[in-house]
Protein backbone atom coordinates (compact mmCIF):
# COMPACT_ATOMS: atom_id res chain seq x y z
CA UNK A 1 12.25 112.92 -213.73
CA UNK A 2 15.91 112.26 -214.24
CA UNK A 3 18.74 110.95 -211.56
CA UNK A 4 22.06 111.09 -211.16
CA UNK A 5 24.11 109.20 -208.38
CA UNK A 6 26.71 111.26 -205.90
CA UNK A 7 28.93 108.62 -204.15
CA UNK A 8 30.26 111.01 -201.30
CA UNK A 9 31.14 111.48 -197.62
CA UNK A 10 28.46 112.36 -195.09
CA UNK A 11 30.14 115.38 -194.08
CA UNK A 12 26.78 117.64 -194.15
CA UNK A 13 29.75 120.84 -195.54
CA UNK A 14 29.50 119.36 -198.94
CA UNK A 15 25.81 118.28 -199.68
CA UNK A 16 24.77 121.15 -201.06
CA UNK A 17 27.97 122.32 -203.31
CA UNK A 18 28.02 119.07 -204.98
CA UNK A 19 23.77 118.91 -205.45
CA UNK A 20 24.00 122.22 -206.92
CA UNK A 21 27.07 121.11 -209.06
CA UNK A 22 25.40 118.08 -210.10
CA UNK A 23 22.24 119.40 -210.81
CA UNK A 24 23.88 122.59 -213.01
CA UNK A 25 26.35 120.44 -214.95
CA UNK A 26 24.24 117.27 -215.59
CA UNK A 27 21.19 118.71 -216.33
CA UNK A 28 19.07 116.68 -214.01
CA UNK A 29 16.37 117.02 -211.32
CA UNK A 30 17.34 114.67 -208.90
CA UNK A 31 20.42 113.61 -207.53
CA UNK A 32 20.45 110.36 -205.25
CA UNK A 33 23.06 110.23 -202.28
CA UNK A 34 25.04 107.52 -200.97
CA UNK A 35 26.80 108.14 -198.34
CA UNK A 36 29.87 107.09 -196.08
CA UNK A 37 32.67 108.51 -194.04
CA UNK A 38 35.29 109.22 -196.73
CA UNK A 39 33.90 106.28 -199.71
CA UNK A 40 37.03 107.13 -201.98
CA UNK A 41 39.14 104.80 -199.43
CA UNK A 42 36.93 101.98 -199.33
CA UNK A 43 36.44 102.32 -203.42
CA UNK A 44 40.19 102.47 -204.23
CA UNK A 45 40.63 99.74 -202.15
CA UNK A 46 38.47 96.94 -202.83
CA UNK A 47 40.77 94.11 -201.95
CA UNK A 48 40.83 95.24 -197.91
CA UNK A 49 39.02 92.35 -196.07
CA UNK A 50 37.45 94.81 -193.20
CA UNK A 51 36.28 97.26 -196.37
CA UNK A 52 34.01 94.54 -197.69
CA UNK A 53 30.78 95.04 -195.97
CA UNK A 54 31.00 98.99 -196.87
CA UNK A 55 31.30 97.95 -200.66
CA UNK A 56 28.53 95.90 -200.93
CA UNK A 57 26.25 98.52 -199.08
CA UNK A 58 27.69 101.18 -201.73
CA UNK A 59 26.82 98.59 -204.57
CA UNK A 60 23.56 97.84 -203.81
CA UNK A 61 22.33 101.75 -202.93
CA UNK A 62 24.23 102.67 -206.49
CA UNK A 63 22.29 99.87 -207.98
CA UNK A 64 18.84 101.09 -206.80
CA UNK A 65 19.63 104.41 -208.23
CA UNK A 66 20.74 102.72 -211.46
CA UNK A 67 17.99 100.05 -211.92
CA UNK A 68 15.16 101.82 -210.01
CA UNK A 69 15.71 105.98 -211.06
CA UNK A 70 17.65 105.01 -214.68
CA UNK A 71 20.58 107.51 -213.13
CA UNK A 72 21.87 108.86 -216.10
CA UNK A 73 25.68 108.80 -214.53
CA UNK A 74 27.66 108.29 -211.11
CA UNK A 75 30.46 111.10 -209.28
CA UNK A 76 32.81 110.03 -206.97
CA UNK A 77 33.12 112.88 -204.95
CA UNK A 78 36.08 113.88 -202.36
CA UNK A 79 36.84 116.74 -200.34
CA UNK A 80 39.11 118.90 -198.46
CA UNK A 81 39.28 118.15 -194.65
CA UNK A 82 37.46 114.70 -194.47
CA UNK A 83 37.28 113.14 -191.11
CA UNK A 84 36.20 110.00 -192.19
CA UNK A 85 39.72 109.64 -194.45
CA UNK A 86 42.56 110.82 -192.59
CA UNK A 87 45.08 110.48 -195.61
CA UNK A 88 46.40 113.91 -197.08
CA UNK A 89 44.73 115.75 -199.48
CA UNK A 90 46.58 114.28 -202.80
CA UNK A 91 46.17 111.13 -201.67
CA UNK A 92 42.54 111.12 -201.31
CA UNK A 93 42.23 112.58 -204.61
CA UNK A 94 44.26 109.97 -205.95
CA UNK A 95 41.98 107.38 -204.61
CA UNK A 96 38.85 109.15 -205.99
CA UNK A 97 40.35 108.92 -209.53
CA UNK A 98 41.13 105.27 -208.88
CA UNK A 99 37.97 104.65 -207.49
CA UNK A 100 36.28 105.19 -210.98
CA UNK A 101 38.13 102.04 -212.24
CA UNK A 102 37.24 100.16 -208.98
CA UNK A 103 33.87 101.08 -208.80
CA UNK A 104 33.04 100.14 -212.76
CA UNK A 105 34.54 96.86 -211.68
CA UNK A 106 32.28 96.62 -208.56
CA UNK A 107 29.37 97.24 -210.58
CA UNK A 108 29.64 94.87 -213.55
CA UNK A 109 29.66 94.61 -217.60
CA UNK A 110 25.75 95.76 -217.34
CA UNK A 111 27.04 99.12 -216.55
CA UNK A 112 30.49 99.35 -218.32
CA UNK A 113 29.14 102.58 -220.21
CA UNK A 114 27.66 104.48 -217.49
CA UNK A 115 29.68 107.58 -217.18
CA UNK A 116 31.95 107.80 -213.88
CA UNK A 117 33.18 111.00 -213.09
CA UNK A 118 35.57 112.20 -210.21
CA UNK A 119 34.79 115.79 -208.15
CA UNK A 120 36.51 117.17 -205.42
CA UNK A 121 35.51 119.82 -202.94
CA UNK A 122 37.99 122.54 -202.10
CA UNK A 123 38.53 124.29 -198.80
CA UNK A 124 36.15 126.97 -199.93
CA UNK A 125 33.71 124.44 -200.70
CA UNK A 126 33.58 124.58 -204.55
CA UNK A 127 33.52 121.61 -206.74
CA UNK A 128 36.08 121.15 -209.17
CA UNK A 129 36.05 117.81 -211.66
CA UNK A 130 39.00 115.74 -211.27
CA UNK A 131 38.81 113.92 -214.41
């Protein structure tokens, strides 16, 4: 069985879009969820004291998909109308694309070459890729 790793918000509205998108575009059967109220602000912003504690729980549930399934790649997923990030819409995607630079960071030279890839999820709950 193959993985791949969705870093997204909990918001149950986009589980299923970005599975299916995942799933069709990757080519894999599995896709392993780690979830928080809007992650693309605590992953843009790594040097904020009170984001800390999120961070590390995000790096060690990526890890377990990484070291445990062999996820073949990691998306940073935002979306439109996120309660858990109350910045506006451009914004947020802006911090999902810097997130992929953050996050790479976060998780070390060991996984330098493991692709990253930034999604977004419209108000009509389709998944476009950001980068």
């Amino acid at each position: 069985m193959n993985f791949y790793t969705a870093i997204m918000c909990m918001d149950g509205r986009i589980q299923l879009p970005v599975h299916t998108y995942v799933h069709n575009h990757f080519k894999v059967d599995a896709v392993d969820t780690v979830t928080e109220a809007g992650p693309e602000r605590f992953l843009a912003f790594p040097q904020v004291l009170e984001y800390r504690e999120k961070l590390e729980s995000i790096r060690e549930r990526v890890l377990i998909s990484l070291e445990k399934h062999a996820s073949q790649g990691i998306v940073v997923v935002g979306h439109y109308d996120c309660a858990g990030n109350p910045a506006e819409e451009e914004e947020r995607k802006q911090q999902v694309l810097r997130a992929l630079t953050e996050l790479r960071q976060l998780l070390g030279e060991q996984y330098r070459n493991t692709p990253i890839t930034a999604l977004w999820v419209d108000s009509r709950w389709r998944v476009q890729k950001l980068t």
